[in-house]
Protein backbone atom coordinates (compact mmCIF):
# COMPACT_ATOMS: atom_id res chain seq x y z
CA UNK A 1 7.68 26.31 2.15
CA UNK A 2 3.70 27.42 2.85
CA UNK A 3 3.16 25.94 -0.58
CA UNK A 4 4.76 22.20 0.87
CA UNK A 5 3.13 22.18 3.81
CA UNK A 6 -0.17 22.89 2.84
CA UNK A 7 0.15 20.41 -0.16
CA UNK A 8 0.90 17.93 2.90
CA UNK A 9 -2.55 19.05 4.36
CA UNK A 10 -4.59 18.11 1.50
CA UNK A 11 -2.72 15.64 0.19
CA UNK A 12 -3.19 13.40 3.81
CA UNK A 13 -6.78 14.87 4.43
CA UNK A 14 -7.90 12.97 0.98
CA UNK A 15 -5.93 10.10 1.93
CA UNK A 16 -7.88 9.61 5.44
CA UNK A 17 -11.48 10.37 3.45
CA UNK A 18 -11.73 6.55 2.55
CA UNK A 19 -10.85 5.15 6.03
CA UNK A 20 -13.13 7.31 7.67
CA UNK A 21 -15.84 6.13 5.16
CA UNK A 22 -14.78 2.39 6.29
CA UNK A 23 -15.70 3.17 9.90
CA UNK A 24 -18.93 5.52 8.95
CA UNK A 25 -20.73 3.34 6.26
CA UNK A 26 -24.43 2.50 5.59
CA UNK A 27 -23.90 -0.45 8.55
CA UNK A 28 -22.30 1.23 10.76
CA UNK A 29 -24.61 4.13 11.08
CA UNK A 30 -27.62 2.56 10.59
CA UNK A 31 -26.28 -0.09 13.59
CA UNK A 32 -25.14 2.11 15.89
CA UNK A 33 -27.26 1.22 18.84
CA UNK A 34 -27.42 -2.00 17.54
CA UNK A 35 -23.64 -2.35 17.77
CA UNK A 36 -23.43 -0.66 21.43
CA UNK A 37 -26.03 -3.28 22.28
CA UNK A 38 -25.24 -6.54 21.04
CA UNK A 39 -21.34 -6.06 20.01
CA UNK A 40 -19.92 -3.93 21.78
CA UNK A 41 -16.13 -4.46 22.23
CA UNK A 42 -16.08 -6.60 19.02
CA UNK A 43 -12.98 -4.67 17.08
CA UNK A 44 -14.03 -3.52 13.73
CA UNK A 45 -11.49 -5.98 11.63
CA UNK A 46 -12.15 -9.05 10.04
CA UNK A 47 -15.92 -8.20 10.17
CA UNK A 48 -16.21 -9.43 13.78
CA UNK A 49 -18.95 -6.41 13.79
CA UNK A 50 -20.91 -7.39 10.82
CA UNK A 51 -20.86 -11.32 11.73
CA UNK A 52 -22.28 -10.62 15.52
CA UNK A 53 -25.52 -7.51 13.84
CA UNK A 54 -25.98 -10.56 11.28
CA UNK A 55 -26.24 -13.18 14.16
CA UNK A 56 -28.28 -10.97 15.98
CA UNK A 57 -30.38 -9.50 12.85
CA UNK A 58 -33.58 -10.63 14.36
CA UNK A 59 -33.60 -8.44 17.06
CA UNK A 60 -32.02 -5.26 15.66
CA UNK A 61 -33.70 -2.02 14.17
CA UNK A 62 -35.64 -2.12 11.25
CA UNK A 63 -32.94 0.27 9.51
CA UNK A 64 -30.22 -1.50 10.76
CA UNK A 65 -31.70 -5.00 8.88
CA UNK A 66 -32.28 -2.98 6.13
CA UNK A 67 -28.61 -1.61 5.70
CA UNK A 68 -27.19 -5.40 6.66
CA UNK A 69 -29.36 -6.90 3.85
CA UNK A 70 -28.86 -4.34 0.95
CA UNK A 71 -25.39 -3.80 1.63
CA UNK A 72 -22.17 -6.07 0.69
CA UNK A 73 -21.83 -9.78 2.17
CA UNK A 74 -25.20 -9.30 4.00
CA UNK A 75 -26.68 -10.64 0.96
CA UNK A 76 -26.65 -13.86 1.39
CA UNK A 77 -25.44 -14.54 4.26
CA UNK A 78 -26.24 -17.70 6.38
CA UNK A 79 -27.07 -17.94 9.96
CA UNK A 80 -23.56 -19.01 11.00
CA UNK A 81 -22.13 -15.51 9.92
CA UNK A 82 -20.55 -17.31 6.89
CA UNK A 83 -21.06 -14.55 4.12
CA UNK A 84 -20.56 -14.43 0.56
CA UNK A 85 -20.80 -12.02 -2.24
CA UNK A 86 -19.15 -8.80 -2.15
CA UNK A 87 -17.12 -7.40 0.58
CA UNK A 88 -17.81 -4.26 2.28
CA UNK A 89 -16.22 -2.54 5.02
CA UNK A 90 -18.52 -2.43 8.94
């Protein structure tokens, strides 16, 4: 019984590891002010978050733009928030 219960633990500990990684990537903490600032109360689906730091990528921190351009759709992405090449979580 300790045995089942404790392969429970682990087994839903390693399945939560990538959705906390979703929430807590480059982006997101290299935005975080940025996000409290100019999103805040966006949700963080559909990439509501990433559309509104890449509208607003002129006036955000120097770390922030750095993450947003060297990670996922911010390559390439136009001023309208339309995005292309590979997706990445916020």
């Amino acid at each position: 019984m300790k045995i089942s219960i404790m392969a429970l633990i682990a087994v839903a500990m390693l399945a939560s590891a990538p959705m906390a990684w979703a929430q807590r990537g480059p982006v997101a903490a290299a935005c975080a002010s940025d996000i409290e600032h100019y999103c805040k109360g966006l949700p963080h689906v559909n990439r509501a978050v990433r559309q509104c730091l890449e509208k607003n990528k002129d006036n955000v921190a120097a770390a922030c733009r750095q993450a947003l351009e060297s990670t996922g759709g911010g390559r390439g992405c136009a001023a309208g928030g339309g995005c292309g090449g590979a997706r990445q979580s916020q």
